[in-house]
Protein backbone atom coordinates (compact mmCIF):
# COMPACT_ATOMS: atom_id res chain seq x y z
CA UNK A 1 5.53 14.31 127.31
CA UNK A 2 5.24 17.40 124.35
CA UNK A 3 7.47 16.49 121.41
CA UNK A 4 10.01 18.30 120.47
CA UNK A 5 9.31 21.53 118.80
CA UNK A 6 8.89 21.16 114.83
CA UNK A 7 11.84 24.45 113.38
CA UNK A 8 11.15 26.55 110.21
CA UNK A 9 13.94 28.60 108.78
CA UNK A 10 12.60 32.17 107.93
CA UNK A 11 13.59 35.25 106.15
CA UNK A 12 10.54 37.56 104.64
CA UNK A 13 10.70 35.68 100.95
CA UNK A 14 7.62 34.08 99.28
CA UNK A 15 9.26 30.82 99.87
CA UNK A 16 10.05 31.22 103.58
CA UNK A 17 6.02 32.44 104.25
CA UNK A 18 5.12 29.16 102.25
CA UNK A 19 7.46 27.10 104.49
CA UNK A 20 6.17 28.69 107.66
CA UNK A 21 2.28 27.84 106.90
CA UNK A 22 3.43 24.48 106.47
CA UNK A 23 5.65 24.21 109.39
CA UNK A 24 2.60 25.78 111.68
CA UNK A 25 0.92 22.82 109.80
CA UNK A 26 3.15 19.74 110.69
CA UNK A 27 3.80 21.43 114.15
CA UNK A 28 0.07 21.21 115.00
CA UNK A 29 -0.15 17.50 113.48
CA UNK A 30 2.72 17.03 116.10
CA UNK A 31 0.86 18.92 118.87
CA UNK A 32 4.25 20.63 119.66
CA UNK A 33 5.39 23.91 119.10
CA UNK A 34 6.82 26.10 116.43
CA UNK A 35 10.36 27.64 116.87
CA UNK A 36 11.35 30.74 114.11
CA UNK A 37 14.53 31.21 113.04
CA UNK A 38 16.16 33.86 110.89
CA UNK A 39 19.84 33.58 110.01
CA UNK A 40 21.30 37.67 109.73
CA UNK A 41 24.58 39.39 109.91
CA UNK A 42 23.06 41.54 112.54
CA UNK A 43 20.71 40.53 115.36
CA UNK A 44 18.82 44.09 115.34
CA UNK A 45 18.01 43.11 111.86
CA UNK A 46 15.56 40.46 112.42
CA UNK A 47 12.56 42.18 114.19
CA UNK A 48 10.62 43.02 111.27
CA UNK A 49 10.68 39.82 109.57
CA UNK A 50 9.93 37.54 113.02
CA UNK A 51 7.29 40.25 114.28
CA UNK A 52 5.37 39.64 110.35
CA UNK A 53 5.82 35.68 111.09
CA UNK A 54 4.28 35.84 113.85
CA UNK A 55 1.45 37.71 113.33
CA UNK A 56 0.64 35.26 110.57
CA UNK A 57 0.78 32.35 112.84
CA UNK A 58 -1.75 34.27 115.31
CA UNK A 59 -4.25 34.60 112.47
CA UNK A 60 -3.87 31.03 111.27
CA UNK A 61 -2.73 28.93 114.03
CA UNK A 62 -3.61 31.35 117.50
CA UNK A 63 -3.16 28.59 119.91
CA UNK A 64 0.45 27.37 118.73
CA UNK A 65 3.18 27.96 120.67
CA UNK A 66 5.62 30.15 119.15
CA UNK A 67 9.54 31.16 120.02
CA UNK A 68 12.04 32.76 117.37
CA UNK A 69 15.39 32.98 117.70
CA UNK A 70 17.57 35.27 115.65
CA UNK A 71 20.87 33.33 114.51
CA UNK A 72 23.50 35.18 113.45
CA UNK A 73 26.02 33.64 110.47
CA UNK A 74 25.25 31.45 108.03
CA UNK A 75 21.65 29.88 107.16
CA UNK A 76 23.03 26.58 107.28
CA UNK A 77 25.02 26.30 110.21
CA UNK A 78 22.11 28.59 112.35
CA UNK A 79 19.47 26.09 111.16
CA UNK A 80 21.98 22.94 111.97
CA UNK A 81 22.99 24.49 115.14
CA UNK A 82 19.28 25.90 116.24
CA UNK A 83 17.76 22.36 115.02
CA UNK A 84 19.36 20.00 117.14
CA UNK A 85 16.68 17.89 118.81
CA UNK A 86 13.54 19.08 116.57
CA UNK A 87 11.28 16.75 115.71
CA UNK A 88 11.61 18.19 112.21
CA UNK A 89 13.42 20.89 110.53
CA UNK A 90 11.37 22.64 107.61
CA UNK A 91 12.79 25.24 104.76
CA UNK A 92 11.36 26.25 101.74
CA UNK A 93 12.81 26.43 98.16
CA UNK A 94 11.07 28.43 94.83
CA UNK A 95 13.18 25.74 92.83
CA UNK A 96 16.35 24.56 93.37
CA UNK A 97 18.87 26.32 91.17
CA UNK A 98 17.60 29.36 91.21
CA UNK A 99 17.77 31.69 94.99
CA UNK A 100 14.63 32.81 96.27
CA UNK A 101 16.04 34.68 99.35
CA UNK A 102 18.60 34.76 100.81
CA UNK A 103 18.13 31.70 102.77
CA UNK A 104 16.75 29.52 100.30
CA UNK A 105 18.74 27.64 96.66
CA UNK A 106 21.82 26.13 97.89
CA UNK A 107 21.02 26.34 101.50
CA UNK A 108 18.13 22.99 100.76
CA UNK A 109 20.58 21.10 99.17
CA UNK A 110 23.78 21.67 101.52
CA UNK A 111 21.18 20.90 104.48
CA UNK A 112 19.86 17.89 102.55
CA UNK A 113 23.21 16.27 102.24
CA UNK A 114 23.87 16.98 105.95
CA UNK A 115 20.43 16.64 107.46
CA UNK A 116 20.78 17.69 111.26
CA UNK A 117 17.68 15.60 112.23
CA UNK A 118 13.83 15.00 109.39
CA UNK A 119 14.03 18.30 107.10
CA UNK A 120 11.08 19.12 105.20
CA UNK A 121 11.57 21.31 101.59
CA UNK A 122 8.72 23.10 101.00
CA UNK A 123 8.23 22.64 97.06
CA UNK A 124 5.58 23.98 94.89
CA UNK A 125 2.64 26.62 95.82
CA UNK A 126 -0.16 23.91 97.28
CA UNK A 127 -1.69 24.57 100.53
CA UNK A 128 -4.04 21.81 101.41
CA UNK A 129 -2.77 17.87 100.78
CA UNK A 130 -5.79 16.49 102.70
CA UNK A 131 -6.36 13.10 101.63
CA UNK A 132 -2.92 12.81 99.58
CA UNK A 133 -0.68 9.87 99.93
CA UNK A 134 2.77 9.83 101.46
CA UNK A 135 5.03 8.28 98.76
CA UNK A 136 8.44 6.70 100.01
CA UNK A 137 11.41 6.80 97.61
CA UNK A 138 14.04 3.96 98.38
CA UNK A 139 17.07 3.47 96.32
CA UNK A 140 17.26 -0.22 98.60
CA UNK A 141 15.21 -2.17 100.90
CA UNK A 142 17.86 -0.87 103.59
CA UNK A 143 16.77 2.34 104.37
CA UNK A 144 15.09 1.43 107.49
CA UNK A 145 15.06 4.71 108.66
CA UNK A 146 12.93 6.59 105.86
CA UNK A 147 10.90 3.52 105.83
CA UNK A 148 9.93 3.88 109.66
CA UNK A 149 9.43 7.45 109.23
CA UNK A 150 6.99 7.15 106.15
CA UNK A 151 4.82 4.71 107.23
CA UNK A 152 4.56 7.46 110.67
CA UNK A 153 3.81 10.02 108.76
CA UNK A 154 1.17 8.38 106.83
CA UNK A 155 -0.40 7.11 110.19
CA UNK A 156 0.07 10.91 111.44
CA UNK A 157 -1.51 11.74 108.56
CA UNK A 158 -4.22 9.26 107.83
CA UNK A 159 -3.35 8.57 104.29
CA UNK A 160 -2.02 5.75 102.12
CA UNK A 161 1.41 5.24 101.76
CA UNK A 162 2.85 4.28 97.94
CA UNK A 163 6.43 2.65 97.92
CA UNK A 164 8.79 3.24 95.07
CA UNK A 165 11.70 0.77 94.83
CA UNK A 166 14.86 2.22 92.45
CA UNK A 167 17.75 -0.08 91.88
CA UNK A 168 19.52 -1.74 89.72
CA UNK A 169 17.51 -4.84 89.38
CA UNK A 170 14.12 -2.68 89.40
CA UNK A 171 14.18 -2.00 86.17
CA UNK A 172 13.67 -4.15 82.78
CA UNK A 173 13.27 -3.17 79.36
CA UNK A 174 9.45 -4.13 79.51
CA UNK A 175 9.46 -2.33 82.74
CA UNK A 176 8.84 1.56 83.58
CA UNK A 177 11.27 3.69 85.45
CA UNK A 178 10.40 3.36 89.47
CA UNK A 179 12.11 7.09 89.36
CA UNK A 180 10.29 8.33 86.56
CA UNK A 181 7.13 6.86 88.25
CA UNK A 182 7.40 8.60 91.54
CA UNK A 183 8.30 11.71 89.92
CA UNK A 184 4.38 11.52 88.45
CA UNK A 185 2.76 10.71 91.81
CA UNK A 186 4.35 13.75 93.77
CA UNK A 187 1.97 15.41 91.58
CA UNK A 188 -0.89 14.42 93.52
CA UNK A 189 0.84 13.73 96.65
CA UNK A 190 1.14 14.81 100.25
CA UNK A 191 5.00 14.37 100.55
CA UNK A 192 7.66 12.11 99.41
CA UNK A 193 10.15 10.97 102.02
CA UNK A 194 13.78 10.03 100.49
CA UNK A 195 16.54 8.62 103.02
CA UNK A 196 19.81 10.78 103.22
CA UNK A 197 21.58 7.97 100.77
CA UNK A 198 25.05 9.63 100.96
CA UNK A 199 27.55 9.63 98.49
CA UNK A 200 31.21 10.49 98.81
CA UNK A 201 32.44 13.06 96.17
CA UNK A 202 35.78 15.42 96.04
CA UNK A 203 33.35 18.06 96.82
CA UNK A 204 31.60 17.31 100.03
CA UNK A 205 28.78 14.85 100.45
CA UNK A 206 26.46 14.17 97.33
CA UNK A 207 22.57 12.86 97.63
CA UNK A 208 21.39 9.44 95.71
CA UNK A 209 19.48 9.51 92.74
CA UNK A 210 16.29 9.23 94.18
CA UNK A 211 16.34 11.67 96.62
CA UNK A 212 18.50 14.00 93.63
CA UNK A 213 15.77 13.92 91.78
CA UNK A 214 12.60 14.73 93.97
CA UNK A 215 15.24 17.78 95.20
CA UNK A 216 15.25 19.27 91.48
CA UNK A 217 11.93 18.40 90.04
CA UNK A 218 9.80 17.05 92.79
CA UNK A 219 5.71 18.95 92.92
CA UNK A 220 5.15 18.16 96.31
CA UNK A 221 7.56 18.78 99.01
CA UNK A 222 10.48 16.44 99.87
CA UNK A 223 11.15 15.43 103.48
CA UNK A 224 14.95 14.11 103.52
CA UNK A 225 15.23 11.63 106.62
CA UNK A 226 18.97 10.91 107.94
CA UNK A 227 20.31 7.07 108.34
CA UNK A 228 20.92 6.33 111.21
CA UNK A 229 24.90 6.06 112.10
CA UNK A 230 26.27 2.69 111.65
């Protein structure tokens, strides 16, 4: 049975065409297909932007399947709505903070702390992570469900998978920061994958530290996995 399709949020910026090489990546690691979409006020709109997507992904990917969809409203409830069911979601930010279209800033970390399903950030400008490791950033030994899905990956993959352990009994003055540590590695790694560790705060749900601070300063990108409901 085909998996479901991998979805990449698009809309013409630097960071979106970054995103979609990598989604046309992890879709054909997947062997599934790739699904476009482009949140606009107006359908009519969208044409030029999907029509440019897609003749990129004929010149580097011609045998993926590939639908778009043009969502009208917001980015983030399209790409919740139009994600439902993918085997991952992927968006791309220039550096979070700072807009880099008008999909991308806020968007990454409003879907982050709300993941509708695995959502990839596209971080940083490098195209090739063959032979990379997957690093996995937990903030306890309970987060099952980015555990699961980072040793997967690294199978997918083939790589080595590095485990980072943050809490408060990780750490000892004669010891290094397990944070500070996996900051480092993303520098040479594939991806780090950081559980959805939710927080409640007066305004709306709020990331862990770990998975704060690969969002803000990570070099490789960050694929946020949802816990599973309790």
């Amino acid at each position: 049975m085909t998996p479901p399709n991998v979805v990449v949020g698009v809309d013409g910026s630097a960071a979106a065409v970054r995103a979609l090489d990598r989604a046309a990546d992890e879709a054909a690691r997947r062997r599934t297909g790739l699904r476009l979409v482009y949140a606009v006020p107006d359908r009519d709109e969208a044409a030029p932007v999907l029509a440019s997507a897609r003749t990129r992904l004929r010149a580097r990917h011609p045998g993926l399947p590939v639908a778009a969809t043009a969502a009208e409203g917001g980015a983030v409830r399209a790409l919740v709505r139009e994600s439902a069911g993918a085997s991952l979601t992927v968006i791309g930010a220039g550096g979070l903070g700072a807009v880099a279209g008008a999909l991308f800033g806020s968007v990454s970390l409003r879907l982050a702390a709300r993941p509708p399903g695995p959502l990839l950030i596209v971080r940083g400008a490098r195209t090739r992570d063959e032979g990379r490791a997957v690093l996995l950033g937990l903030e306890s030994d309970a987060e099952a469900d980015a555990a699961a899905f980072a040793f997967a990956e690294a199978e997918r993959r083939g790589a080595r998978l590095r485990v980072f352990l943050h809490s408060r009994n990780a750490t000892g003055a004669d010891r290094p920061d397990p944070v500070r540590a996996l900051l480092a590695a993303t520098r040479e790694a594939s991806v780090a994958v950081v559980e959805a560790h939710r927080r409640t705060h007066r305004l709306g749900p709020q990331l862990g530290q770990v998975a704060q601070t690969l969002l803000h300063h990570s070099c490789c990108p960050v694929l946020v996995v949802p816990a599973s409901p309790v």
